[in-house]
C-alpha atoms as a PDB file:
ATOM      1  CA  UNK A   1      50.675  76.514 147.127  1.00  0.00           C
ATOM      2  CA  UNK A   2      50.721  78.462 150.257  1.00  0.00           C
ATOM      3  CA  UNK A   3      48.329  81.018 150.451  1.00  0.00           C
ATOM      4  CA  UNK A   4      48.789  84.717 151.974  1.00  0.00           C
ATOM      5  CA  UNK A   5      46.929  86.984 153.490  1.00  0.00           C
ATOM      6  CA  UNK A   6      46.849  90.586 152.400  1.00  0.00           C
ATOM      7  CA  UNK A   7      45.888  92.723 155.056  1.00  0.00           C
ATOM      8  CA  UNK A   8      43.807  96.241 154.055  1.00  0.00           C
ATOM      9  CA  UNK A   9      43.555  98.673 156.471  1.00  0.00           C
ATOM     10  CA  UNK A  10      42.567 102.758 156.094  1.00  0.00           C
ATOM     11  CA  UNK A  11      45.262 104.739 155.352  1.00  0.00           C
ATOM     12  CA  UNK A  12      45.471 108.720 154.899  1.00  0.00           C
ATOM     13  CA  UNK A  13      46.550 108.775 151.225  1.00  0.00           C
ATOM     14  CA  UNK A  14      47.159 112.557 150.977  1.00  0.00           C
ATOM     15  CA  UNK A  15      48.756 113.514 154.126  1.00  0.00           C
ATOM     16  CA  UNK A  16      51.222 110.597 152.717  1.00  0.00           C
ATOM     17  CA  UNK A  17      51.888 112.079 149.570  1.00  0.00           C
ATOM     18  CA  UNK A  18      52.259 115.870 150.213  1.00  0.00           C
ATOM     19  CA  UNK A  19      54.445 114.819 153.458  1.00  0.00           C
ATOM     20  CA  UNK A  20      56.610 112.389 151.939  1.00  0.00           C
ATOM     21  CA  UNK A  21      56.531 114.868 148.186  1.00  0.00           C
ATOM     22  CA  UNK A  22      57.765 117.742 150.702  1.00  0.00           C
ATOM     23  CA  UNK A  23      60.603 115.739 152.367  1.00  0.00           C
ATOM     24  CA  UNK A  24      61.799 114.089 149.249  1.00  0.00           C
ATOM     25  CA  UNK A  25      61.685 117.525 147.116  1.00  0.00           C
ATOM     26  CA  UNK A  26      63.712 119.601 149.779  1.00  0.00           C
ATOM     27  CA  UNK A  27      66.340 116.583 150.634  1.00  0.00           C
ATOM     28  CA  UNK A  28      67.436 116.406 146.865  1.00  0.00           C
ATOM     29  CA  UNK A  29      67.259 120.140 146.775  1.00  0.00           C
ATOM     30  CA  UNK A  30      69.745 120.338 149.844  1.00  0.00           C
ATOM     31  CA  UNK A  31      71.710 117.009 148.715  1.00  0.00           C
ATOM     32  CA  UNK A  32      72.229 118.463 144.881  1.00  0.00           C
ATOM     33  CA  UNK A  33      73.744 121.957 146.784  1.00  0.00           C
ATOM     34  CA  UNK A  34      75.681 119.855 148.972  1.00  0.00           C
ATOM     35  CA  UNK A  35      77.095 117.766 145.639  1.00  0.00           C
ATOM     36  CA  UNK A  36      78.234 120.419 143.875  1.00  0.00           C
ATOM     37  CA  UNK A  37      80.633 121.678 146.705  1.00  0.00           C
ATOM     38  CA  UNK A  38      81.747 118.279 147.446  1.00  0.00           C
ATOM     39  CA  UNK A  39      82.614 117.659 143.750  1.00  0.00           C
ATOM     40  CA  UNK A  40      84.246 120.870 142.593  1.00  0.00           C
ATOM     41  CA  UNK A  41      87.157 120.605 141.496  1.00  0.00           C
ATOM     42  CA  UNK A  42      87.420 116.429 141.153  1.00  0.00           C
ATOM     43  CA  UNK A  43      88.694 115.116 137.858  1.00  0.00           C
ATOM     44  CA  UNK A  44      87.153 112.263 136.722  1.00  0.00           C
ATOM     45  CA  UNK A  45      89.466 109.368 135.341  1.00  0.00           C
ATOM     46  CA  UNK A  46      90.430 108.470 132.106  1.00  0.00           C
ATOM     47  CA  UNK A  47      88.186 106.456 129.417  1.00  0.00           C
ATOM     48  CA  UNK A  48      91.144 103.842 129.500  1.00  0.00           C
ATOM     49  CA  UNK A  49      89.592 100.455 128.636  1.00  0.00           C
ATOM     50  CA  UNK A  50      92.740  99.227 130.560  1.00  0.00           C
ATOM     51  CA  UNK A  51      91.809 101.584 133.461  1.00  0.00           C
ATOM     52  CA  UNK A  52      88.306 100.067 134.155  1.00  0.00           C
ATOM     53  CA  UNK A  53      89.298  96.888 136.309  1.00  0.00           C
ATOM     54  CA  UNK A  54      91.611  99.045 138.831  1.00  0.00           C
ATOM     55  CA  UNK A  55      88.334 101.713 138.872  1.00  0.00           C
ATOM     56  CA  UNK A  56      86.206  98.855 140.014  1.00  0.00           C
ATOM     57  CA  UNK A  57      88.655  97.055 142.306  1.00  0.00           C
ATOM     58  CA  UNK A  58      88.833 101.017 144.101  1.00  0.00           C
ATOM     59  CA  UNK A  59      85.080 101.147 144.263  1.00  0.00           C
ATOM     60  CA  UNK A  60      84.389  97.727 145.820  1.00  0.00           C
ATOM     61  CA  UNK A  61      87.465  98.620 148.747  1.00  0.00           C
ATOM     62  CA  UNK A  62      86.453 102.364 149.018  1.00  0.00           C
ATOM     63  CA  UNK A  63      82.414 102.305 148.549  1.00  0.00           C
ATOM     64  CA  UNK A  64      81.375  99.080 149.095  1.00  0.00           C
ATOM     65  CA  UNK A  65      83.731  97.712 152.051  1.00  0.00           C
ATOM     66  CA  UNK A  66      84.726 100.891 153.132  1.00  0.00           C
ATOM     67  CA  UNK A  67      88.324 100.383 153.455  1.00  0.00           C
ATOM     68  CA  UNK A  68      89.550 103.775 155.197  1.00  0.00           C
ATOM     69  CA  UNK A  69      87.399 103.272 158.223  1.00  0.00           C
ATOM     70  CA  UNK A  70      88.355  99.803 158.136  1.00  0.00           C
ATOM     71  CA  UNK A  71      91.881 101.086 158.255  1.00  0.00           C
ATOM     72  CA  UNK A  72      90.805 103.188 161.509  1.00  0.00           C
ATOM     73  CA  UNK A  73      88.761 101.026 163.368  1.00  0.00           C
ATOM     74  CA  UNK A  74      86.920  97.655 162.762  1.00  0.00           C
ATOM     75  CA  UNK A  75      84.219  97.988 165.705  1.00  0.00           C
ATOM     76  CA  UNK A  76      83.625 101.848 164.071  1.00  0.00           C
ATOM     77  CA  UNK A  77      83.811 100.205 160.580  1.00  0.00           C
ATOM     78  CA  UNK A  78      81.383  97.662 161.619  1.00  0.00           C
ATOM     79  CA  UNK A  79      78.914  99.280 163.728  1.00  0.00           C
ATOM     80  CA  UNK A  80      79.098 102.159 160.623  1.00  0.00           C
ATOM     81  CA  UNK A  81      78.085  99.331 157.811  1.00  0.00           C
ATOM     82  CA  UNK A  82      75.339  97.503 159.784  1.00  0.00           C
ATOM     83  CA  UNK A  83      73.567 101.411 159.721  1.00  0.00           C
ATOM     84  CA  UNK A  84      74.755 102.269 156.471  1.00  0.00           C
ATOM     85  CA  UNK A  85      73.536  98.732 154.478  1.00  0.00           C
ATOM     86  CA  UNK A  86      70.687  99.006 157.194  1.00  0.00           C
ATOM     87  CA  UNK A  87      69.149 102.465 156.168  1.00  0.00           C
ATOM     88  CA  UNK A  88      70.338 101.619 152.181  1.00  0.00           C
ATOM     89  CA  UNK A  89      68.015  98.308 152.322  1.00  0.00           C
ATOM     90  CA  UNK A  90      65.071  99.287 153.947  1.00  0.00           C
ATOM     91  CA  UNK A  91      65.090 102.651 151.522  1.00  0.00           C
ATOM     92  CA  UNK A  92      65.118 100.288 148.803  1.00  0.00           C
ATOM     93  CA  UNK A  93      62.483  97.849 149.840  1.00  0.00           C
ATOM     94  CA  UNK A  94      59.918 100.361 148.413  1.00  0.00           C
ATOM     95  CA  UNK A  95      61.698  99.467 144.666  1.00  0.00           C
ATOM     96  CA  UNK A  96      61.994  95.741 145.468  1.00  0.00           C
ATOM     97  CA  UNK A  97      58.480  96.148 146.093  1.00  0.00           C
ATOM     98  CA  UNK A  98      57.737  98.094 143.011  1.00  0.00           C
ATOM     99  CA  UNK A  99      59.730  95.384 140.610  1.00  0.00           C
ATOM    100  CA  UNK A 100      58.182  92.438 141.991  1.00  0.00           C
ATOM    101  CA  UNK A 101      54.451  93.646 141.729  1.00  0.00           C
ATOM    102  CA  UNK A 102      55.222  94.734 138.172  1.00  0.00           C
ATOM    103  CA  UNK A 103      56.310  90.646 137.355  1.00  0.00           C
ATOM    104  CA  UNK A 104      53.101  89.901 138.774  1.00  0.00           C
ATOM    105  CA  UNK A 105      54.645  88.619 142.466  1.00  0.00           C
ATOM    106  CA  UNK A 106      52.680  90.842 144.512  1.00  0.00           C
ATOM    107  CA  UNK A 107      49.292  90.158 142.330  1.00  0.00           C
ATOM    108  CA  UNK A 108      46.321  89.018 144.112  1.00  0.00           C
ATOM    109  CA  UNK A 109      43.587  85.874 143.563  1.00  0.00           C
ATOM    110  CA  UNK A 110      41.052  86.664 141.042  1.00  0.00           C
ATOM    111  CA  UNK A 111      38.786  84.375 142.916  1.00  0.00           C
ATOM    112  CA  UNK A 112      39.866  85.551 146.470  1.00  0.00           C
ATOM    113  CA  UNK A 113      41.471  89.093 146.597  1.00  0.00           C
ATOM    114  CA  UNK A 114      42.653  88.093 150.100  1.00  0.00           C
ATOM    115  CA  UNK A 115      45.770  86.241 148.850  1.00  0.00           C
ATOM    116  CA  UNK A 116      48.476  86.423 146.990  1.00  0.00           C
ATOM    117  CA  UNK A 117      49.241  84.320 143.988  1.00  0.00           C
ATOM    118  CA  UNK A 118      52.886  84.140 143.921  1.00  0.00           C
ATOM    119  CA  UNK A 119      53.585  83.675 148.059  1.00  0.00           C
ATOM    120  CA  UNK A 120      57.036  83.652 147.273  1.00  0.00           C
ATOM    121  CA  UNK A 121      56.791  87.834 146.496  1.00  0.00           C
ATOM    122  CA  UNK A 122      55.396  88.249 150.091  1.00  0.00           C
ATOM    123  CA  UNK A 123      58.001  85.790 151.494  1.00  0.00           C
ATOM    124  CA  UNK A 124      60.925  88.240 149.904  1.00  0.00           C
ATOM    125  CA  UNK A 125      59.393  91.537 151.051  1.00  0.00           C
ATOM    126  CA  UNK A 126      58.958  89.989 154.666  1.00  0.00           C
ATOM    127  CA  UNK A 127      62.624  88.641 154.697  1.00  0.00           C
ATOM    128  CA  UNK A 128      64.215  91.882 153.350  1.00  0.00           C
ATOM    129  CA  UNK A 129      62.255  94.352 155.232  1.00  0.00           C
ATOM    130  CA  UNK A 130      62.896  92.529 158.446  1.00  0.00           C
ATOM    131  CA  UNK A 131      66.723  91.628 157.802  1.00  0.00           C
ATOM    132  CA  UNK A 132      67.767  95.055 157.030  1.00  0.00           C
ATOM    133  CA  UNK A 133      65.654  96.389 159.761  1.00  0.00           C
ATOM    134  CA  UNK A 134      67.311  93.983 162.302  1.00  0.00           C
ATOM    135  CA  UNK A 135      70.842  95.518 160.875  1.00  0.00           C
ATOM    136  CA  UNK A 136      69.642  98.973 161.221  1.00  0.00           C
ATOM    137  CA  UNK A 137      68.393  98.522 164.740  1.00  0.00           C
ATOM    138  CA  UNK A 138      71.732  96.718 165.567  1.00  0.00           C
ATOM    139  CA  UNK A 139      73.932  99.382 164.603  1.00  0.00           C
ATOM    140  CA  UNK A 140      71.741 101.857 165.755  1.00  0.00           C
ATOM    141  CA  UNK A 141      71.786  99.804 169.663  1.00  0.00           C
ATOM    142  CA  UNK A 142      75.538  99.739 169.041  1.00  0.00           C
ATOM    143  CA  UNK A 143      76.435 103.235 168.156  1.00  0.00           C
ATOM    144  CA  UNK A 144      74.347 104.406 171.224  1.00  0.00           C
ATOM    145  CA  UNK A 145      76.560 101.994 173.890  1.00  0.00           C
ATOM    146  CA  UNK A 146      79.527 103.437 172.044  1.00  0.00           C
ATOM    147  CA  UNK A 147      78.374 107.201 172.207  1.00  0.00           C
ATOM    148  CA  UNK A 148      76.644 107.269 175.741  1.00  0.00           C
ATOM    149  CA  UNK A 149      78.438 104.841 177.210  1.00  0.00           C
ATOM    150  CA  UNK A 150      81.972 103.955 176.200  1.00  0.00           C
ATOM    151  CA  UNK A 151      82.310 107.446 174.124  1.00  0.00           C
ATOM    152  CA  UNK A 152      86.054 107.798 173.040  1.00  0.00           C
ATOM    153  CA  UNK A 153      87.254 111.371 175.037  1.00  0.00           C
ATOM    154  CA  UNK A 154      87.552 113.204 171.880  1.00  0.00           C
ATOM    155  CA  UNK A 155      84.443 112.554 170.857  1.00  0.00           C
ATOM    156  CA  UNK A 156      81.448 114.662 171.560  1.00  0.00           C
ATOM    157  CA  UNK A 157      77.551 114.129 171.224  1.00  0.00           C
ATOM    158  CA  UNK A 158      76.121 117.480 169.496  1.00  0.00           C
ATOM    159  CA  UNK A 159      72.678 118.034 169.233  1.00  0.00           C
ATOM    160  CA  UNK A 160      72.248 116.833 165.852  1.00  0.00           C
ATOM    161  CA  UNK A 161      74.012 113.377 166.697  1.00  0.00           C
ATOM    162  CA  UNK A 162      71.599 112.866 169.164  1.00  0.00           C
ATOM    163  CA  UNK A 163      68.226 113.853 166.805  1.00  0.00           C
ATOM    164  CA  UNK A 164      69.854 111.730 163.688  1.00  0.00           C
ATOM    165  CA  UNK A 165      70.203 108.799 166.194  1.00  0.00           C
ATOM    166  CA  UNK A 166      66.580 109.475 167.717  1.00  0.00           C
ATOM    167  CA  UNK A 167      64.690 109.808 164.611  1.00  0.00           C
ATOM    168  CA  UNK A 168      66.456 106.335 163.006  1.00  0.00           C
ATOM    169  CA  UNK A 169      65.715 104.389 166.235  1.00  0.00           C
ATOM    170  CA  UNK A 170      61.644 105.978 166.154  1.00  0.00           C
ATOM    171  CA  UNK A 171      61.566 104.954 162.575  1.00  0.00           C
ATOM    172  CA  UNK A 172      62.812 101.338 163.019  1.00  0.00           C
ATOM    173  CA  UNK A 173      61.394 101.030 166.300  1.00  0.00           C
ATOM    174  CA  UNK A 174      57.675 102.159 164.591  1.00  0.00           C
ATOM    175  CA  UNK A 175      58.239 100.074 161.378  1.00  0.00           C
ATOM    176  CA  UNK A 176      58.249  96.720 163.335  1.00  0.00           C
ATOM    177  CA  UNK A 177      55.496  97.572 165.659  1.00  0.00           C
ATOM    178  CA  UNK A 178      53.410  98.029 162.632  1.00  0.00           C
ATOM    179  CA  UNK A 179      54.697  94.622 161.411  1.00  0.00           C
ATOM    180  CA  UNK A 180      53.960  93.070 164.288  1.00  0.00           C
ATOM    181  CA  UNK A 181      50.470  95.097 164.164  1.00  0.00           C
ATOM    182  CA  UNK A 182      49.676  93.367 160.900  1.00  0.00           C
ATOM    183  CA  UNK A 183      50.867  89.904 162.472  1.00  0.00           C
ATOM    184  CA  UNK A 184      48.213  89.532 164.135  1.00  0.00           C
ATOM    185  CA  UNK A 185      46.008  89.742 161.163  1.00  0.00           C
ATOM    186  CA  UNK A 186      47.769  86.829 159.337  1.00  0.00           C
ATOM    187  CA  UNK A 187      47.845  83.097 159.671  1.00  0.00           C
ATOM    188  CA  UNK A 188      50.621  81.993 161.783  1.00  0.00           C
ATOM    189  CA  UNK A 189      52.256  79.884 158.458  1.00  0.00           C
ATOM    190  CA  UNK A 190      52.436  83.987 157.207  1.00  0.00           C
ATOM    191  CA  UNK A 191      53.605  85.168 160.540  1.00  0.00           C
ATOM    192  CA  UNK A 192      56.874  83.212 160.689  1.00  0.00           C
ATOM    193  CA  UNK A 193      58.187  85.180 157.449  1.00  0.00           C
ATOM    194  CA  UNK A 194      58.432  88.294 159.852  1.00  0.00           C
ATOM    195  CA  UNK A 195      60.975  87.103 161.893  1.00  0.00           C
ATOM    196  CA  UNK A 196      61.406  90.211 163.935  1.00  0.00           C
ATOM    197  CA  UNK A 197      58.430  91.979 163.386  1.00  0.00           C
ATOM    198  CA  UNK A 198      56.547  88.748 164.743  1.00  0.00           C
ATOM    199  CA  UNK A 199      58.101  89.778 168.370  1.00  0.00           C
ATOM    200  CA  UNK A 200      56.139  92.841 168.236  1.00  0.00           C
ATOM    201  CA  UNK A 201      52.682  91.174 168.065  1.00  0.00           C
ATOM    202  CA  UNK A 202      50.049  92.292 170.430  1.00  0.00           C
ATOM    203  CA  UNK A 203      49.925  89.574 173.750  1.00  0.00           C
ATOM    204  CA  UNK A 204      45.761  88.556 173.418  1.00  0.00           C
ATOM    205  CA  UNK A 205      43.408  88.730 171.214  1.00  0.00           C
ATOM    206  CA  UNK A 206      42.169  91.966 169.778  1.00  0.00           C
ATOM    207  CA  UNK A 207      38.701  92.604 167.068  1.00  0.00           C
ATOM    208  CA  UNK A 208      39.837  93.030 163.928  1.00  0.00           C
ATOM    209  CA  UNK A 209      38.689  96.449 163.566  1.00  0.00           C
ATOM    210  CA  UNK A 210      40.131  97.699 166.753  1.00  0.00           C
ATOM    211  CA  UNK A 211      43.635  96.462 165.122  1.00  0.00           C
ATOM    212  CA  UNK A 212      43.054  97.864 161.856  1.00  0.00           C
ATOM    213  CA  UNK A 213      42.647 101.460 163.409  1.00  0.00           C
ATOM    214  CA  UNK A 214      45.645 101.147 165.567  1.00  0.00           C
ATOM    215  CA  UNK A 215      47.224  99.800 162.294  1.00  0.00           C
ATOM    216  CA  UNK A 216      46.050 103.673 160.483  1.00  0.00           C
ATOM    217  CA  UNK A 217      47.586 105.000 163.233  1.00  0.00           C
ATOM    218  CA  UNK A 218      51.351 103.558 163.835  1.00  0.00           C
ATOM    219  CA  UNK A 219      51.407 104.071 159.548  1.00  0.00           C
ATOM    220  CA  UNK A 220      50.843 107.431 160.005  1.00  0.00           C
ATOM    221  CA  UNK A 221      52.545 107.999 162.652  1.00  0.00           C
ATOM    222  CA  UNK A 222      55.494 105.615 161.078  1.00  0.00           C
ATOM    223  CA  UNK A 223      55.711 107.961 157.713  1.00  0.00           C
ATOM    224  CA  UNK A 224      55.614 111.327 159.528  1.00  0.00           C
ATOM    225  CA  UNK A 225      58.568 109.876 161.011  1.00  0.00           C
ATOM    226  CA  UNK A 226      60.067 109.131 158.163  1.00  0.00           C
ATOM    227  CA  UNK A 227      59.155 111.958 156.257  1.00  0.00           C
ATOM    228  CA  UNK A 228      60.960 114.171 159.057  1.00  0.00           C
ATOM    229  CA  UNK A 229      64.256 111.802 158.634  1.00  0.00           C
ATOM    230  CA  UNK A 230      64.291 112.440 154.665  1.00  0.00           C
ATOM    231  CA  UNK A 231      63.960 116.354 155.541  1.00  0.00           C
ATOM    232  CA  UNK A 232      66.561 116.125 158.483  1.00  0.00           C
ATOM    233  CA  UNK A 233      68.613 114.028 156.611  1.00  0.00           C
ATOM    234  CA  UNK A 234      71.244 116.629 154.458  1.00  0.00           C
ATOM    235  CA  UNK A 235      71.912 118.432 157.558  1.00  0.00           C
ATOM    236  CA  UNK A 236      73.062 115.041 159.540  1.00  0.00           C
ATOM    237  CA  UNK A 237      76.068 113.239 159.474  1.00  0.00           C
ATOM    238  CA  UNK A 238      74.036 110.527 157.753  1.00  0.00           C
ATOM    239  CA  UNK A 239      74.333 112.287 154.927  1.00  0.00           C
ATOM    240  CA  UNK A 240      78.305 112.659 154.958  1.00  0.00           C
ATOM    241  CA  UNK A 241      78.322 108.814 155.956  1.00  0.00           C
ATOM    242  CA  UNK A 242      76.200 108.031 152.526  1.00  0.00           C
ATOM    243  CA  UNK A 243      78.450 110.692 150.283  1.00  0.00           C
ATOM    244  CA  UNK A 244      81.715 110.022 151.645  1.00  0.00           C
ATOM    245  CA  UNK A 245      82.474 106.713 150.316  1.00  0.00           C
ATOM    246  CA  UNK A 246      80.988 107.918 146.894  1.00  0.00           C
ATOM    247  CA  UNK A 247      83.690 110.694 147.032  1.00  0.00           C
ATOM    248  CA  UNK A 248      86.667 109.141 148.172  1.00  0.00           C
ATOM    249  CA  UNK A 249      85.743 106.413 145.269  1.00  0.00           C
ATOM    250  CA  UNK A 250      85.920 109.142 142.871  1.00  0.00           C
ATOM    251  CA  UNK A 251      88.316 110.827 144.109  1.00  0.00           C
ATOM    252  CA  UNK A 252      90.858 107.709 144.275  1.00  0.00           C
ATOM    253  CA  UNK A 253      89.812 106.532 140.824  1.00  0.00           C
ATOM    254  CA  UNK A 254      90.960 110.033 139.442  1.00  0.00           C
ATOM    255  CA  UNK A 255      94.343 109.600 141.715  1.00  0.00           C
ATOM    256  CA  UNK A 256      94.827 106.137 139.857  1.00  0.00           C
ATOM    257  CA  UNK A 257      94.168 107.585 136.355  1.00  0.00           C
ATOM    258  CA  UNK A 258      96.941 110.024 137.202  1.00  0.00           C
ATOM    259  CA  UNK A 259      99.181 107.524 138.425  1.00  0.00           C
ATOM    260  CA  UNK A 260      99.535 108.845 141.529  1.00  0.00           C
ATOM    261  CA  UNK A 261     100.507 106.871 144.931  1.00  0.00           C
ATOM    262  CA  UNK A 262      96.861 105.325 145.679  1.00  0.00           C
ATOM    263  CA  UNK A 263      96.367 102.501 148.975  1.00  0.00           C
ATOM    264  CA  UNK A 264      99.237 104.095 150.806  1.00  0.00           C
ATOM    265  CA  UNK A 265      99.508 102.443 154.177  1.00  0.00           C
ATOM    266  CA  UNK A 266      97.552 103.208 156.619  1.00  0.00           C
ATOM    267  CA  UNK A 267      98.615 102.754 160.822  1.00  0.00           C
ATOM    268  CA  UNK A 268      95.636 101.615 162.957  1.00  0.00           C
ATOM    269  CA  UNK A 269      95.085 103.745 165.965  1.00  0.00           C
ATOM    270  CA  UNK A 270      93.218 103.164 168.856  1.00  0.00           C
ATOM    271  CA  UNK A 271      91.290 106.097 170.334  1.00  0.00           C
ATOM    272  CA  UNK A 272      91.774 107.439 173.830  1.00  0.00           C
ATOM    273  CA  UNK A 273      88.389 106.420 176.478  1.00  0.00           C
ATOM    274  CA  UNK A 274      86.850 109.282 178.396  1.00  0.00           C
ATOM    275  CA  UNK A 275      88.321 108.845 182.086  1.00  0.00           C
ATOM    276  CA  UNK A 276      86.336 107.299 184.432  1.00  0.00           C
ATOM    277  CA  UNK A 277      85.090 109.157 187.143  1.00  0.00           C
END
């Protein structure tokens, strides 16, 4: 059985919770204001057992693939899904995390609390974290070419584009330098789980305590971050991006109960680039 090492490392425990209890309370606040004026006036479709396949088959096209932006543009579609499934996996690696240490895959040796009992708990963590991070930071690369370099001519970059985009690249960015932080903690066998973070290892060879305090420090600075995004959040276009989908499934299910013309056809376009100067 492999064997993992946990690293420990001091950590500001109540800064983290009143932050993160601050950011969380006044985003579903602001989101749960925002839902209401988004949903008035919806009607939600029929109970019809025979209704329930078509429901589904409109969900999967409208909130999982996205089909309307598909419709409009498949670099736009694309570069909007790797930030979308990006942002969606990495805020759910907390919950992966959560499941697997209550079946006992994140427990620790009785005989040496240094390791982990089940390696293949650590293994998952370290794949998801990093995968979803890579597809954040892809998009993220992506959407700034397209916005700073190639930016369509009717599109403009407002303030709040430019924050939204800034505060998802510093938390990314600050996630994997604390991965690659705690890489150099852990056997190399370990190491190779964090594909990505691994890059972000410090060149030499650093006391343990020195990294361990620069560890405290990219955390803290890492959730401040985030705790700022998750406060931010309901007044970006992030938001629309996550509740859009959500609505136009709803929205399309209710035209379908009604009978109504749903999937009409849609004509590709292909937006105008700024002029070169």
């Amino acid at each position: 059985m492999t064997q993992i090492e946990l690293i420990s490392f001091p950590k500001p425990w109540f800064l983290f919770k009143t932050a993160m209890a601050l950011s969380l309370g006044y985003m579903v606040f602001v989101f749960f204001r925002k839902w209401r004026g988004w949903s008035r006036g919806m009607q939600e479709p029929s109970a019809d057992s025979d209704n329930y396949g078509s429901v589904a088959k409109i969900w999967l096209a409208e909130v999982i693939l996205q089909r309307q932006l598909f419709a409009l543009s498949f670099s736009r579609w694309f570069n909007h899904l790797l930030i979308f499934y990006g942002f969606i996996g990495l805020a759910l690696l907390p919950l992966v995390a959560f499941i697997l240490g209550n079946f006992g895959y994140l427990a620790q040796s009785m005989t040496n609390p240094r390791f982990y009992l089940h390696p293949a708990g650590y293994i998952l963590i370290k794949l998801w974290g990093d995968t979803f991070g890579l597809m954040l930071l892809s998009g993220l690369v992506l959407s700034g070419i397209r916005r700073f370099a190639i930016r369509p001519a009717q599109h403009t970059n407002s303030q709040m584009d430019v924050v939204l985009l800034a505060l998802l690249f510093l938390v990314t960015l600050s996630g994997f330098c604390l991965e690659g932080l705690r890489m150099a903690l852990v056997p190399a066998e370990a190491a190779r789980y964090s594909y990505i973070g691994r890059l972000f290892t410090l060149p030499g060879d650093h006391p343990s305590e020195q990294v361990r305090l620069w560890l405290t420090m990219t955390w803290t600075v890492h959730f401040l971050l985030v705790a700022s995004l998750f406060a931010y959040l309901p007044h970006s276009k992030l938001m629309h991006s996550l509740l859009a989908p959500v609505v136009i499934g709803m929205n399309a299910a209710a035209e379908h109960a009604r009978k109504d013309l749903y999937w009409p056809k849609m004509k590709k376009y292909r937006a105008a680039r700024s002029p070169k100067g």
